[in-house]
Protein backbone atom coordinates (compact mmCIF):
# COMPACT_ATOMS: atom_id res chain seq x y z
CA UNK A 1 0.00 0.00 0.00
CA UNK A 2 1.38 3.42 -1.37
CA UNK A 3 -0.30 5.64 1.45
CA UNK A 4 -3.41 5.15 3.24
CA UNK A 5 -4.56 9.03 3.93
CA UNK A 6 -4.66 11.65 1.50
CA UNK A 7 -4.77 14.87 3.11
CA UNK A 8 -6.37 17.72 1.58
CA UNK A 9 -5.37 21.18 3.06
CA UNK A 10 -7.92 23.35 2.19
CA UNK A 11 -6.68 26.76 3.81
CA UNK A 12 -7.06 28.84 0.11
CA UNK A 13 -10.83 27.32 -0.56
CA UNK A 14 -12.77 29.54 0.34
CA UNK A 15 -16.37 28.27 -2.22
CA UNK A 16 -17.18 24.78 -2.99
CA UNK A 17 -20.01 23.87 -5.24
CA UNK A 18 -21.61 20.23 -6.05
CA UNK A 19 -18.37 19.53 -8.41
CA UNK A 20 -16.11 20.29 -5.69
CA UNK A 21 -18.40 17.93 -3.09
CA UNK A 22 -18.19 15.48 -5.44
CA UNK A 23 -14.71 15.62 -6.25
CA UNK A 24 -13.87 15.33 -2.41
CA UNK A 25 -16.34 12.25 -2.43
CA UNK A 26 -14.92 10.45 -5.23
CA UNK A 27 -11.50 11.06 -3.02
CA UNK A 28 -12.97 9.43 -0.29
CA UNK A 29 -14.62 6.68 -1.62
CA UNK A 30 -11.34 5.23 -3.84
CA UNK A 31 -9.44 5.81 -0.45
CA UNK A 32 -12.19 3.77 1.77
CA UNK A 33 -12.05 1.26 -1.16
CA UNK A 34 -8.31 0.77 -0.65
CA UNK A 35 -8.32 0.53 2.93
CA UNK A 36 -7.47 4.52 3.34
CA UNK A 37 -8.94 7.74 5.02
CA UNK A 38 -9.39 11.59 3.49
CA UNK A 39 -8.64 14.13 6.41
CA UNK A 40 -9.35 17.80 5.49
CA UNK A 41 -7.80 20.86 6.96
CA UNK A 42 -8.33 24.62 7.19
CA UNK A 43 -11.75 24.09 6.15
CA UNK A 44 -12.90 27.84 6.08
CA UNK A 45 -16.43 28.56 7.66
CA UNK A 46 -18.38 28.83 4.90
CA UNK A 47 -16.95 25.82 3.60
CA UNK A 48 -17.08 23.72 6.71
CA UNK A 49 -21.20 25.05 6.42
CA UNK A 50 -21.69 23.46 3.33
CA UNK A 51 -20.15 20.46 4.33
CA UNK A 52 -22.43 19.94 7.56
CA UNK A 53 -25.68 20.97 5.88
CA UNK A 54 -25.26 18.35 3.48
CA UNK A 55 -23.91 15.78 5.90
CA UNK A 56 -20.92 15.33 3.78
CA UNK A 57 -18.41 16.04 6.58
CA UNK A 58 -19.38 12.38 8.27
CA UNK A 59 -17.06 11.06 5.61
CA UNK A 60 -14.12 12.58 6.69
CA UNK A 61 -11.70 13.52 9.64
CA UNK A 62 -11.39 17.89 9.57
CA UNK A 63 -8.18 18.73 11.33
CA UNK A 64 -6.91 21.93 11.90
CA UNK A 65 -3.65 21.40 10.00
CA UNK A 66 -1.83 19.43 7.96
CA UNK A 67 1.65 18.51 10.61
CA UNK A 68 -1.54 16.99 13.11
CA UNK A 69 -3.59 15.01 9.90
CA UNK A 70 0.32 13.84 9.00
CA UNK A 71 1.08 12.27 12.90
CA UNK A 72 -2.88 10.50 13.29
């Protein structure tokens, strides 16, 4: 096995439409296929809004940044 997180450090998204939710859940899916997690950080507010509304955050671990996603 290659790697089994992909972290995605979010700190210069500040809009994300369906094509970006979908992008992240394709990411998370093919990870969870291959035995593998997605963990997101510096998820701005209005991001992190989207992402609870439509439930999406259950799917991954949101970290605050990328040296802490990098030691779980």
């Amino acid at each position: 096995k290659v790697t089994d997180r992909l972290i995605v450090d979010m700190e210069e998204v500040q809009f994300c439409d369906s094509n970006g939710l979908g992008a992240l859940l394709m990411a998370e899916r093919e990870m969870r296929k291959h035995g593998g997690s997605v963990h997101l950080v510096n998820v701005h507010k209005k991001v992190m809004d989207l992402l609870q509304i439509t439930q999406v955050d259950r799917g991954f671990t949101i970290g605050d940044t990328v040296a802490n996603a990098a030691k779980k």
